[in-house]
C-alpha atoms as a PDB file:
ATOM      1  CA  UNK A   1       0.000   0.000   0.000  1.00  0.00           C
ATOM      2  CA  UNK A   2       1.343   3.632  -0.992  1.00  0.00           C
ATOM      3  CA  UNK A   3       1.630   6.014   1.459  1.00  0.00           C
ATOM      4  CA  UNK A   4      -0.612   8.051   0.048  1.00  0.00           C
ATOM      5  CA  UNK A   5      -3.119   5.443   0.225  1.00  0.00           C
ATOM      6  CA  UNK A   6      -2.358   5.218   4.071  1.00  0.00           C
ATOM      7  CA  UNK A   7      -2.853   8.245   4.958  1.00  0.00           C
ATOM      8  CA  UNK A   8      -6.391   8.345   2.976  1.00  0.00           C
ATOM      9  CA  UNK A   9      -7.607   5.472   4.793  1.00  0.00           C
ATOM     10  CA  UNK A  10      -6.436   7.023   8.231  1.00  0.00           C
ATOM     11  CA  UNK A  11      -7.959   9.970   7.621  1.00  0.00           C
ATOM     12  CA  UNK A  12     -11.412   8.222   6.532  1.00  0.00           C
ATOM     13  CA  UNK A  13     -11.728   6.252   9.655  1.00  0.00           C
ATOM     14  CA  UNK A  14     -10.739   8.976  11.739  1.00  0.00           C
ATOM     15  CA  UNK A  15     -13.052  10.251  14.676  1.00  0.00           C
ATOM     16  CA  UNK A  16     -15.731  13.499  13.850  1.00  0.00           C
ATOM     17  CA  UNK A  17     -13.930  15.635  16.834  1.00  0.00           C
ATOM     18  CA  UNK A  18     -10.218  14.491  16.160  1.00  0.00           C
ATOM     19  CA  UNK A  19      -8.174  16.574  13.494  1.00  0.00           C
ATOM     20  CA  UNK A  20      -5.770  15.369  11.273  1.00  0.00           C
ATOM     21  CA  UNK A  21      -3.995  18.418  12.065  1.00  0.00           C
ATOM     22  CA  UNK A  22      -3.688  18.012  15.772  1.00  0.00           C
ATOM     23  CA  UNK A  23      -0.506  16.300  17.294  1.00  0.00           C
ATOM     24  CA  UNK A  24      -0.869  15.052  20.762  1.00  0.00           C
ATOM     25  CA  UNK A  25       3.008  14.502  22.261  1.00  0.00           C
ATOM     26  CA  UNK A  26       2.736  11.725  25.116  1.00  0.00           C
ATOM     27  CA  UNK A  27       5.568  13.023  27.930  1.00  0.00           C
ATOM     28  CA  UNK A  28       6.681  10.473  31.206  1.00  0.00           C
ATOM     29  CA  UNK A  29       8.670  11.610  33.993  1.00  0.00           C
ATOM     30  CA  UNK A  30      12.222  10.050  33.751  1.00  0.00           C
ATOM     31  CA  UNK A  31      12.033  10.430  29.869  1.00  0.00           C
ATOM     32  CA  UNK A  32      15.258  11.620  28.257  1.00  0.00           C
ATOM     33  CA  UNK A  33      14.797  15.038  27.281  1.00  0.00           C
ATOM     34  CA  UNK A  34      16.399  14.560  23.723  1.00  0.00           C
ATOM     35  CA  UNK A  35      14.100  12.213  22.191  1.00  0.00           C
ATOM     36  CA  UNK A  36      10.829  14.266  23.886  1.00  0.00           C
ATOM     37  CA  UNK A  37      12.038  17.671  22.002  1.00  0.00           C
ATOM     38  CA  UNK A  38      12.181  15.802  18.641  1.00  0.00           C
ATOM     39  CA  UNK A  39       8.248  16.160  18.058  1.00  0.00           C
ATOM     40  CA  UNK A  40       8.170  19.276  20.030  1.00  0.00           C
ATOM     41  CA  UNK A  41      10.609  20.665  17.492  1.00  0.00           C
ATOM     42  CA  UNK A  42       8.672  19.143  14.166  1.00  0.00           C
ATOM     43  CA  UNK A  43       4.957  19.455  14.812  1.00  0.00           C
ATOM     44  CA  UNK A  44       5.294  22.543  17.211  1.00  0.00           C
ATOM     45  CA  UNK A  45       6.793  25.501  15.658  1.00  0.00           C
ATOM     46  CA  UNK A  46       5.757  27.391  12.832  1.00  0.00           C
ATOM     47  CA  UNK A  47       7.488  27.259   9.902  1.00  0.00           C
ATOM     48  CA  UNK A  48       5.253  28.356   6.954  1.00  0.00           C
ATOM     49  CA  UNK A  49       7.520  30.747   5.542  1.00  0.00           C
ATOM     50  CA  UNK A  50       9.506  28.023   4.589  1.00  0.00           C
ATOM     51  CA  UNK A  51       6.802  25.876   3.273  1.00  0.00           C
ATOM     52  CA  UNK A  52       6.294  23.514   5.723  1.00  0.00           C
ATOM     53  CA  UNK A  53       2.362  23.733   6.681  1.00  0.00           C
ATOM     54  CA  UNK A  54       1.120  24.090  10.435  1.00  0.00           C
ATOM     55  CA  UNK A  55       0.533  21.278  13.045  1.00  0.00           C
ATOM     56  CA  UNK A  56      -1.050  22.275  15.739  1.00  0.00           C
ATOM     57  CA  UNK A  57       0.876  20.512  18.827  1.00  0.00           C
ATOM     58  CA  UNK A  58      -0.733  19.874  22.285  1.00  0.00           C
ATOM     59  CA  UNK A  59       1.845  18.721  25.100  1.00  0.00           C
ATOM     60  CA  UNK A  60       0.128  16.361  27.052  1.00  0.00           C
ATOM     61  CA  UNK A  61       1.404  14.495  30.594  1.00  0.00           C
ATOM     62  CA  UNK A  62       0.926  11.074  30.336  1.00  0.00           C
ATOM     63  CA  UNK A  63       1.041  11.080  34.720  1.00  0.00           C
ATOM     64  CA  UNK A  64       0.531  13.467  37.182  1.00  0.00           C
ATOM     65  CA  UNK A  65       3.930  15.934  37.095  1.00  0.00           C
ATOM     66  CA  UNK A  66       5.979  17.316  38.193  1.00  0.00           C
ATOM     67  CA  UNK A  67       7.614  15.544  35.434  1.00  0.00           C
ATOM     68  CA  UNK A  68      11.618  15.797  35.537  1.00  0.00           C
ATOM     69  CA  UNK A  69      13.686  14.398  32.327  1.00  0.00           C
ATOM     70  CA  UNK A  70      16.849  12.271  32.813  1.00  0.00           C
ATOM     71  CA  UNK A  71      18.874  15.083  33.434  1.00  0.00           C
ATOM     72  CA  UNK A  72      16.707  16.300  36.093  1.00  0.00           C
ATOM     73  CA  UNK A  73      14.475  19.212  34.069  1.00  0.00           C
ATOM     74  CA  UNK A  74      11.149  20.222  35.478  1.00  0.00           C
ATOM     75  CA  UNK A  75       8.700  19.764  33.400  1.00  0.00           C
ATOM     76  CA  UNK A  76       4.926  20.984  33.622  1.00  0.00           C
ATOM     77  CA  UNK A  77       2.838  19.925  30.603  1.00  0.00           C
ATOM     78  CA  UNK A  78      -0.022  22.442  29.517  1.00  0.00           C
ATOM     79  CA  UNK A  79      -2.538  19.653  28.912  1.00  0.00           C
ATOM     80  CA  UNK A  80      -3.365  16.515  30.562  1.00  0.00           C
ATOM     81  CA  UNK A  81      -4.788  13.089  28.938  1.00  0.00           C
ATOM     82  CA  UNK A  82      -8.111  14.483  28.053  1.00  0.00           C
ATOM     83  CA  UNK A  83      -6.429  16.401  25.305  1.00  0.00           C
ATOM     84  CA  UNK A  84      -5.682  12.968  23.295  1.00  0.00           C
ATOM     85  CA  UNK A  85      -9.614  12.851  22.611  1.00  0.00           C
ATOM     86  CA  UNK A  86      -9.128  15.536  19.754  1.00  0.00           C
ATOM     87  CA  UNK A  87      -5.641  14.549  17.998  1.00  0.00           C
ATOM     88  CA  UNK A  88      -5.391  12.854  15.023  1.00  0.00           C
ATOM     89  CA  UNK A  89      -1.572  12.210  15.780  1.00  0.00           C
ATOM     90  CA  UNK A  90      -0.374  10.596  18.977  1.00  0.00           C
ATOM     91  CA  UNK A  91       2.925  10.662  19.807  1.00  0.00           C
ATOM     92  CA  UNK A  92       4.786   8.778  22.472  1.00  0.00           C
ATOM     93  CA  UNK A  93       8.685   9.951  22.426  1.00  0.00           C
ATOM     94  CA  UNK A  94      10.060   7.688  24.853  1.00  0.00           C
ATOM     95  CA  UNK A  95       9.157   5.206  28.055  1.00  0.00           C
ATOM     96  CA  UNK A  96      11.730   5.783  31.082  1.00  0.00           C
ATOM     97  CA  UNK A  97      11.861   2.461  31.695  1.00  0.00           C
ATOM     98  CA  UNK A  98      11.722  -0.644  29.566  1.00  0.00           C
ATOM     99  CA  UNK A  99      11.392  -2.639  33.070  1.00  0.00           C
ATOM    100  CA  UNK A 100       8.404  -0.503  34.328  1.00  0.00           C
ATOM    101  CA  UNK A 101       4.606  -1.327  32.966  1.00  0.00           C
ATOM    102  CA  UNK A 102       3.100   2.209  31.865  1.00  0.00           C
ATOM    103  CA  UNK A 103      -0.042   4.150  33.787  1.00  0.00           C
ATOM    104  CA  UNK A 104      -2.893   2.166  33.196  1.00  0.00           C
ATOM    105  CA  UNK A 105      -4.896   5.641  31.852  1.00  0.00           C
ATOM    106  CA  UNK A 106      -2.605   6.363  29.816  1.00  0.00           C
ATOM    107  CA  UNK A 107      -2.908   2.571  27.770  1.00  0.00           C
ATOM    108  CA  UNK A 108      -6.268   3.661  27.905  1.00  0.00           C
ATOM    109  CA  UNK A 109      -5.841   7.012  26.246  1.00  0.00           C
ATOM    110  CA  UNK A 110      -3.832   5.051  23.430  1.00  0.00           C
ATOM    111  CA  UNK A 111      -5.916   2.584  22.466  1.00  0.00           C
ATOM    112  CA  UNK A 112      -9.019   4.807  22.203  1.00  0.00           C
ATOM    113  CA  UNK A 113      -7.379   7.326  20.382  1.00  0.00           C
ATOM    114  CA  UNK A 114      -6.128   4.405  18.082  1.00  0.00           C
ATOM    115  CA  UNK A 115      -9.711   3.144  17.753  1.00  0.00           C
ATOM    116  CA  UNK A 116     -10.916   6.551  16.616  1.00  0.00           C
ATOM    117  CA  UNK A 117      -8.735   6.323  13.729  1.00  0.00           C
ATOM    118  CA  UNK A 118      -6.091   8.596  15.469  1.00  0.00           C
ATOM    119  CA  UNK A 119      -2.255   7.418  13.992  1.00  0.00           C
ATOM    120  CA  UNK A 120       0.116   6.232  16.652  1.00  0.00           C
ATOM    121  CA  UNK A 121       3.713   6.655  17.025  1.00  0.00           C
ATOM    122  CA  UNK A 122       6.388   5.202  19.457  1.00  0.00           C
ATOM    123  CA  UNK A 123       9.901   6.734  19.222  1.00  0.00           C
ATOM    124  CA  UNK A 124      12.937   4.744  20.643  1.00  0.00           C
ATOM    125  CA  UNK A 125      11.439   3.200  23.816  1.00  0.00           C
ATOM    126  CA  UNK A 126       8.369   4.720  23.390  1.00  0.00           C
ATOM    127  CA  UNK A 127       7.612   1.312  21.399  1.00  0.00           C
ATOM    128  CA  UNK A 128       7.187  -0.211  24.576  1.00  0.00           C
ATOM    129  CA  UNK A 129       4.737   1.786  25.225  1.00  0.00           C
ATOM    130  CA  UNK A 130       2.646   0.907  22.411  1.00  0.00           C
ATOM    131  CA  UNK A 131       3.367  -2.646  22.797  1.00  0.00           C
ATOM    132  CA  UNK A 132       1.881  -2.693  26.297  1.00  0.00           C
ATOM    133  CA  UNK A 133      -1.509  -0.710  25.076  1.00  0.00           C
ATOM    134  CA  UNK A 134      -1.486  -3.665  22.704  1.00  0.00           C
ATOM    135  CA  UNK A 135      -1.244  -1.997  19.888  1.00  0.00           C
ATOM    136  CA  UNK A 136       1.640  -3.589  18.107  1.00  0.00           C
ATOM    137  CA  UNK A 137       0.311  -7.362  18.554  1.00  0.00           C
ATOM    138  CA  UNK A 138       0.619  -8.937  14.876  1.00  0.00           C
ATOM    139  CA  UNK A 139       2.433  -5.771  13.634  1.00  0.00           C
ATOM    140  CA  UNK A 140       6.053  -5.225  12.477  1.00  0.00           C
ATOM    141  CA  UNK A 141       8.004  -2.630  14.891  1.00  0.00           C
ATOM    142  CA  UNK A 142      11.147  -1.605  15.993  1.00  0.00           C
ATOM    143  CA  UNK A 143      12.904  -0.034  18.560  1.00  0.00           C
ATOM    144  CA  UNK A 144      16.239   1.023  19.729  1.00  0.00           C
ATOM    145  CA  UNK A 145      18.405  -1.901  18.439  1.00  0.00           C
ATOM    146  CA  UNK A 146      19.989  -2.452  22.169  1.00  0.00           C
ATOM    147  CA  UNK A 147      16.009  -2.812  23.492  1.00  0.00           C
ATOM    148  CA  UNK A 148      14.589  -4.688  20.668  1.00  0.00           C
ATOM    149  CA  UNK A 149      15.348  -8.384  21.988  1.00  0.00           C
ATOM    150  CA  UNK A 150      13.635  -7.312  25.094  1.00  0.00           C
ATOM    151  CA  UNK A 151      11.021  -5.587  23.551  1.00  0.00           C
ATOM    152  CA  UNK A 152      10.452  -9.271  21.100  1.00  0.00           C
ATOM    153  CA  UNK A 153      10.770 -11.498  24.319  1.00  0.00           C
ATOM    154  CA  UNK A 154       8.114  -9.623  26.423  1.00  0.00           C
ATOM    155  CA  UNK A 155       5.617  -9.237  23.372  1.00  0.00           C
ATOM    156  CA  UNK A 156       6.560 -12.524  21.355  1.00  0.00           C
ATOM    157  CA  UNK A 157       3.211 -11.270  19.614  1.00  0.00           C
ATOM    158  CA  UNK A 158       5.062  -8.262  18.044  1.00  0.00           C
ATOM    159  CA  UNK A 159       7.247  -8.771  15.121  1.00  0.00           C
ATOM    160  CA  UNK A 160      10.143  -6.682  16.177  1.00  0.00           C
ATOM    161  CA  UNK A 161      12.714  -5.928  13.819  1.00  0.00           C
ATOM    162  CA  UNK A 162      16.334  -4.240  14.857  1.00  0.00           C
ATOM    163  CA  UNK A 163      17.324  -3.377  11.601  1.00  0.00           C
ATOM    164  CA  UNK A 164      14.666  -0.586  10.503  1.00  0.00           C
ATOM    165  CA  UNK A 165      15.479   2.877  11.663  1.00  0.00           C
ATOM    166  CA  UNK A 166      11.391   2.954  11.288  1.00  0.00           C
ATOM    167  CA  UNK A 167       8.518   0.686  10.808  1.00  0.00           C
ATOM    168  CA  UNK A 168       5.133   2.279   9.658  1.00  0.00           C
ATOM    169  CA  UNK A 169       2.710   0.281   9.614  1.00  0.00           C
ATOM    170  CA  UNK A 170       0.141   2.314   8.147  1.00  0.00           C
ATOM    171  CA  UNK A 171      -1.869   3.743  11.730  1.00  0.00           C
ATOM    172  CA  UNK A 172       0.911   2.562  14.120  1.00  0.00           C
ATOM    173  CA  UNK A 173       4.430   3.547  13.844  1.00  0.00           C
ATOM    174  CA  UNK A 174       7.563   3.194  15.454  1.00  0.00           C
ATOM    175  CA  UNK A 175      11.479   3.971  15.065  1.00  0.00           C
ATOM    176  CA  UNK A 176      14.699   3.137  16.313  1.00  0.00           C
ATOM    177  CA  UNK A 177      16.751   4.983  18.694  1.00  0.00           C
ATOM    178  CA  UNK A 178      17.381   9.357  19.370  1.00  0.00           C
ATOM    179  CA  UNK A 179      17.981  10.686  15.818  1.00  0.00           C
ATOM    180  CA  UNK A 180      15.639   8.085  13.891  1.00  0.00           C
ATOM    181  CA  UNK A 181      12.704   9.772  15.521  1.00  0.00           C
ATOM    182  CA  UNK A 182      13.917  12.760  13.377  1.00  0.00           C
ATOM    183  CA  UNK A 183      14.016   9.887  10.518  1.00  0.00           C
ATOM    184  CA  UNK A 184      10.177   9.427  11.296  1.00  0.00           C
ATOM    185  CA  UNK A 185       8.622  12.349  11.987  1.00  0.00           C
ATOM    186  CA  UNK A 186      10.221  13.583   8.482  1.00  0.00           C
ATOM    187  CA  UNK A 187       8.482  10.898   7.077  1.00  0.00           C
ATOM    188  CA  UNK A 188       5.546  11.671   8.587  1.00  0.00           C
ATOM    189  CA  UNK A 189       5.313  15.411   7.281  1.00  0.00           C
ATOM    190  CA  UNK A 190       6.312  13.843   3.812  1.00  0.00           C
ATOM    191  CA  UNK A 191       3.123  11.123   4.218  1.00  0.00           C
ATOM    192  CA  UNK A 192       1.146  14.342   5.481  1.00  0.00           C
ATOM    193  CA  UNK A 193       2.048  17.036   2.882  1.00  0.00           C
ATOM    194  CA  UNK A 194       4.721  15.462  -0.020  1.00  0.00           C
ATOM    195  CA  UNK A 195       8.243  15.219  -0.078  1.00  0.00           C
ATOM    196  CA  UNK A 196       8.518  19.329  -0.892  1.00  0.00           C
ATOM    197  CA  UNK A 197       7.358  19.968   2.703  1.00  0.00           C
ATOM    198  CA  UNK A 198       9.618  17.007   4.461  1.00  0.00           C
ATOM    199  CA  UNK A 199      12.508  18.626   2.652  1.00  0.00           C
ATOM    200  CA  UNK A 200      11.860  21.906   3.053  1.00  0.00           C
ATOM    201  CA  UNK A 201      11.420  21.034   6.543  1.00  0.00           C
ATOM    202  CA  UNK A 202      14.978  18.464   6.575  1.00  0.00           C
ATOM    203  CA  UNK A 203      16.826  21.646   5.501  1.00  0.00           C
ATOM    204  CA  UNK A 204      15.609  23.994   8.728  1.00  0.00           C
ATOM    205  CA  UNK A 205      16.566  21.174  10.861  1.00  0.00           C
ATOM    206  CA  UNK A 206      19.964  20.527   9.006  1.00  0.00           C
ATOM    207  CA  UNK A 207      19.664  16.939   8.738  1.00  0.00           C
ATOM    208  CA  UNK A 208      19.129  15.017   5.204  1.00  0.00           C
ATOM    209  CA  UNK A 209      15.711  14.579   4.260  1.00  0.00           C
ATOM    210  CA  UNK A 210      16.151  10.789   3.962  1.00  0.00           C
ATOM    211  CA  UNK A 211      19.007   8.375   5.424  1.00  0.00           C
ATOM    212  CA  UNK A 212      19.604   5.180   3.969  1.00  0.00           C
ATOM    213  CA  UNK A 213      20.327   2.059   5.386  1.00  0.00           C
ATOM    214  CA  UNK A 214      19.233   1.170   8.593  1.00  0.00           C
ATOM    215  CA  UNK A 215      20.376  -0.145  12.474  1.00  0.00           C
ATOM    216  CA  UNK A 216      23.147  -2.829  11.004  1.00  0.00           C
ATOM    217  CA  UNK A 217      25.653  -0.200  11.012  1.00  0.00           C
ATOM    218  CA  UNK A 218      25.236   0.624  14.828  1.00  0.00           C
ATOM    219  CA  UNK A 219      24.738  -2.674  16.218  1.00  0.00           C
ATOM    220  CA  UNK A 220      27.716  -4.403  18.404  1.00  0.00           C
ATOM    221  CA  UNK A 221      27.914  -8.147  18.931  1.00  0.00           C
ATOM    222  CA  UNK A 222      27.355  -8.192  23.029  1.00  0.00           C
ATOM    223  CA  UNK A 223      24.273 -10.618  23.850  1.00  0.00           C
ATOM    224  CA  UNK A 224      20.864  -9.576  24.789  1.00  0.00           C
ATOM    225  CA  UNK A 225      21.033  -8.133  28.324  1.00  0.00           C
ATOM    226  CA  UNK A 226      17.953 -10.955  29.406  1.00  0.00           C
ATOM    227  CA  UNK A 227      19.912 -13.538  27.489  1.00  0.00           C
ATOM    228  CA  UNK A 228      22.326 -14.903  30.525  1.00  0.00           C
ATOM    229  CA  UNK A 229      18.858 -17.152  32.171  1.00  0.00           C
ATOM    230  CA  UNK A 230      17.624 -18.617  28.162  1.00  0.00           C
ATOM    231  CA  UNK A 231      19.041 -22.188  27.064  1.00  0.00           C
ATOM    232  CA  UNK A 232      20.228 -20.526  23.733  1.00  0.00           C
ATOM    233  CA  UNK A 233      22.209 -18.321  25.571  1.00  0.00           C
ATOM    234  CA  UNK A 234      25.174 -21.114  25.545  1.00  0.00           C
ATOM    235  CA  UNK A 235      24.245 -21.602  21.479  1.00  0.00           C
ATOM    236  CA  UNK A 236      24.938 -18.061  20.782  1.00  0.00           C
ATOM    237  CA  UNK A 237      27.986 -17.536  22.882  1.00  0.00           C
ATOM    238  CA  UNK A 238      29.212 -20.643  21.208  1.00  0.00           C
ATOM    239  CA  UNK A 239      28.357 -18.982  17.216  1.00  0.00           C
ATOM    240  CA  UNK A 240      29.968 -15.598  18.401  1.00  0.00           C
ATOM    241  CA  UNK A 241      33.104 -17.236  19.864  1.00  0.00           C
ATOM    242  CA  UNK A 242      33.450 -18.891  15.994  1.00  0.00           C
ATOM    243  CA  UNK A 243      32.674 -16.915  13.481  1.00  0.00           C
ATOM    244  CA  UNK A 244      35.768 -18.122  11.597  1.00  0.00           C
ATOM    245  CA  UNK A 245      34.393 -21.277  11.134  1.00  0.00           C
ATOM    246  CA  UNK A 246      31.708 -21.927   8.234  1.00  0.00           C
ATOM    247  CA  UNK A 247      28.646 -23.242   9.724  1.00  0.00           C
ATOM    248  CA  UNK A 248      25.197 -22.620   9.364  1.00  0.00           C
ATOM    249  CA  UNK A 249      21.720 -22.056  11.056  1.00  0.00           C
ATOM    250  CA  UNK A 250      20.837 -26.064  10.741  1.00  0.00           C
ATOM    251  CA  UNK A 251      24.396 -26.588  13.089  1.00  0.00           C
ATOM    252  CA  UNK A 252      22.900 -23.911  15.532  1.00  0.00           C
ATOM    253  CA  UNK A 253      19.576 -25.751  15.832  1.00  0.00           C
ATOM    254  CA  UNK A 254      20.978 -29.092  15.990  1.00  0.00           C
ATOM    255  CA  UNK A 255      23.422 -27.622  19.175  1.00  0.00           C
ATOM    256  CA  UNK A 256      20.199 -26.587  20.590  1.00  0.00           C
ATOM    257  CA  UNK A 257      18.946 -29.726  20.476  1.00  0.00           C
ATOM    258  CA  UNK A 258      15.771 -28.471  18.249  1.00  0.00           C
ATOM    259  CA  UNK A 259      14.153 -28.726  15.122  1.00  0.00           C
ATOM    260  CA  UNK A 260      14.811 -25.819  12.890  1.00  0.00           C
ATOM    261  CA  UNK A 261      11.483 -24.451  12.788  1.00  0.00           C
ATOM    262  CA  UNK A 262      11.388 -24.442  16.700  1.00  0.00           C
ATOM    263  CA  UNK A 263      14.999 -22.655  16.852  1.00  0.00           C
ATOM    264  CA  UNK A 264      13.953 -20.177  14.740  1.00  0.00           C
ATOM    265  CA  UNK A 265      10.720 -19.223  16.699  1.00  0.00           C
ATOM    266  CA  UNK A 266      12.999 -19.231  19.995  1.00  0.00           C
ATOM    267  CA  UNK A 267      15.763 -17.303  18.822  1.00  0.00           C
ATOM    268  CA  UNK A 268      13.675 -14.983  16.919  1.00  0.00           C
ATOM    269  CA  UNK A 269      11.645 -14.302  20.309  1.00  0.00           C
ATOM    270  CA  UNK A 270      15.012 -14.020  22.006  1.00  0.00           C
ATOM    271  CA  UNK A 271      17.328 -11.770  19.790  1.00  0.00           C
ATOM    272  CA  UNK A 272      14.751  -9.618  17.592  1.00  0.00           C
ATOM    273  CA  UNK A 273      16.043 -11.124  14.874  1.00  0.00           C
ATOM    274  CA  UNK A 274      15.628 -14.425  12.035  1.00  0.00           C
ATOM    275  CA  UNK A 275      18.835 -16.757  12.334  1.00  0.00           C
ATOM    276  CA  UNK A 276      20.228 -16.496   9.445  1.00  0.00           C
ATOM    277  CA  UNK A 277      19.724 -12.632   9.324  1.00  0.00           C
ATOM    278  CA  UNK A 278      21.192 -12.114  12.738  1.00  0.00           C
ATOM    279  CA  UNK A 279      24.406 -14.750  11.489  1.00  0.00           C
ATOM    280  CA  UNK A 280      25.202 -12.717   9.015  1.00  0.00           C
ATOM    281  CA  UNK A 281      24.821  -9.467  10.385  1.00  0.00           C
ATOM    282  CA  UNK A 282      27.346 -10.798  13.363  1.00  0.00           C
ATOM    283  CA  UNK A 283      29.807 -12.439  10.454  1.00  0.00           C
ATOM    284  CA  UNK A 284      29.732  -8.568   8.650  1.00  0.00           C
ATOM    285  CA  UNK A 285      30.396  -6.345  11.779  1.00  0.00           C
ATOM    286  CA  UNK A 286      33.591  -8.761  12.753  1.00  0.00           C
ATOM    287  CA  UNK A 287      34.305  -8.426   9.254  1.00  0.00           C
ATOM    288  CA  UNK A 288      34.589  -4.721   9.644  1.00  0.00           C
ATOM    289  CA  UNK A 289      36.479  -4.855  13.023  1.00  0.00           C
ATOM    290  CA  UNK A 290      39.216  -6.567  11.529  1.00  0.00           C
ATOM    291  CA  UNK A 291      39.083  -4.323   8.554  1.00  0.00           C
ATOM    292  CA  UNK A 292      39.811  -1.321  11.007  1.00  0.00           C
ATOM    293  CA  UNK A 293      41.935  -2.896  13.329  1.00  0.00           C
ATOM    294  CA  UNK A 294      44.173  -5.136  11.977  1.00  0.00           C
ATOM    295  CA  UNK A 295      46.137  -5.824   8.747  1.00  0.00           C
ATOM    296  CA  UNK A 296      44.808  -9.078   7.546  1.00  0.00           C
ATOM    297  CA  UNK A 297      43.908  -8.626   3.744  1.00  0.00           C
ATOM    298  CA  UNK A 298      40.478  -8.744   2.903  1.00  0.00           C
ATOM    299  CA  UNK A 299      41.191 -12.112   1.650  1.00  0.00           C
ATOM    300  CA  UNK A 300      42.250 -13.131   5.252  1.00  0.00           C
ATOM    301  CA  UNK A 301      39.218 -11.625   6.594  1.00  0.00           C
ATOM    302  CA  UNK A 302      37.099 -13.013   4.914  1.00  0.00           C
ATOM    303  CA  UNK A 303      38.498 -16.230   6.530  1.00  0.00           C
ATOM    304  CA  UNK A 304      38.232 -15.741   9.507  1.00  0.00           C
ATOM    305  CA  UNK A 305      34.647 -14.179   9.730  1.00  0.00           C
ATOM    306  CA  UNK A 306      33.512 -17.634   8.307  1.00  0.00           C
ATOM    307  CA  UNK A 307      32.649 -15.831   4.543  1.00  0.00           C
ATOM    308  CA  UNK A 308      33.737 -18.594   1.786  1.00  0.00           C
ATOM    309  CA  UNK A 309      36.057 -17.519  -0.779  1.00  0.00           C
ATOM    310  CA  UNK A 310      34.739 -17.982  -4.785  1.00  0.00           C
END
């Protein structure tokens, strides 16, 4: 489905006293202050005298303040909850803790702003958010890649993926980590008003109007932090510690004692990530280590990162 198309069918199903226009920005005490300006910043100041049209933004506290970021900022929100009722845009920038279960009312506020048709969007941890309104069950999402095996073990429901810097998923989206919520919201103003606007709007902000690529680039090769308890923690400890040597999923399932259908449910529930994708991506960052750290010759590195010559 085009974007375009999206966007039509959002705004068709979309609640008589919501507006289109209308951005509601979710804040939590304990959320870093970084990732909460990035939709204060987009939908909240007026720029069209550079051809970016108007949001209108409403700062709503998601709990009763005061509500101090992570560097210990005061914050007092001008609205509360009841101002979700008339956005057509719900944004949650991040969730202080990916350990901590939300406010009950503010779940609530979520999913009935998400049943009237309003769009909703989870930046960095804010996914987590979104996952525990239920909103992401049977959806692809993504989060911060560091979070995202946590956020795929507590939802197993939720089909997380780490590499995206942003999933949207037509009336629920979500991105990766700090400057991919710039990433999204851009894409949002270019879903809302054409790529003109988004770039128009990319050039204020200094950033590029697109990036390619995605999360690969940033990810290291430490375990998941919930990994340490999980039978396949000892499987992937094992593939990490030989990467030089040329084996495939089928040898990880049969280590783990499973069928290969079963492994990959398991460690797709545990890492975030397929197998074979997650393989790979481990084989190509210890590729690049060695690239900038030693002087093997790409030959040689190949090698020993388990890729087989031609």
């Amino acid at each position: 489905m085009s974007q375009d198309s999206t966007a039509q069918e959002a705004a068709r199903k979309l609640s008589g006293r919501r507006r289109r226009e209308v951005v509601a920005v979710l804040l939590f005490s304990g959320g870093p202050i970084f990732e909460s300006s990035i939709p204060l910043s987009v939908f909240g100041i007026d720029r069209q005298d550079a051809g970016v049209p108007r949001y209108r933004l409403l700062v709503c506290a998601g709990e009763e303040g005061p509500l101090r970021t992570t560097g210990g900022l005061e914050l007092t929100a001008p609205y509360g909850l009841e101002a979700i009722s008339r956005a057509g845009t719900v944004v949650v920038p991040a969730w202080r803790s990916i350990t901590s279960p939300p406010p009950a009312e503010a779940l609530e506020a979520l999913r009935r702003a998400h049943e009237e048709g309003a769009r909703i969007v989870g930046l960095c941890t804010g996914a987590f958010v979104l996952a525990a309104a239920g909103l992401l069950d049977g959806r692809p999402a993504t989060t911060h890649w560091m979070y995202a095996p946590t956020l795929a073990k507590r939802y197993p429901s939720v089909h997380v993926d780490p590499r995206e810097l942003f999933v949207d998923d037509g009336d629920v989206l979500t991105s990766a980590g700090t400057a991919a919520g710039i990433d999204l919201c851009l894409h949002i103003v270019r879903t809302d008003h054409g790529t003109e606007a988004a770039g128009a709007l990319a050039r204020r902000l200094v950033v590029p109007p697109r990036r390619s690529g995605g999360q690969e680039r940033y990810l290291d090769r430490s375990l998941p932090e919930e990994i340490g308890a999980d039978p396949l923690a000892e499987v992937v400890a094992w593939a990490l510690e030989h990467l030089h040597e040329q084996f495939d999923v089928e040898t990880l399932a049969a280590r783990a004692y499973m069928s290969r259908r079963t492994f990959d449910r398991r460690f797709r529930s545990l890492t975030g990530s397929a197998p074979l994708q997650w393989l790979i991506t481990q084989r190509v960052l210890q590729a690049q280590r060695l690239l900038e750290t030693s002087d093997y010759s790409v030959d040689e590195v190949a090698g020993r990162c388990g890729f087989r010559s031609r």
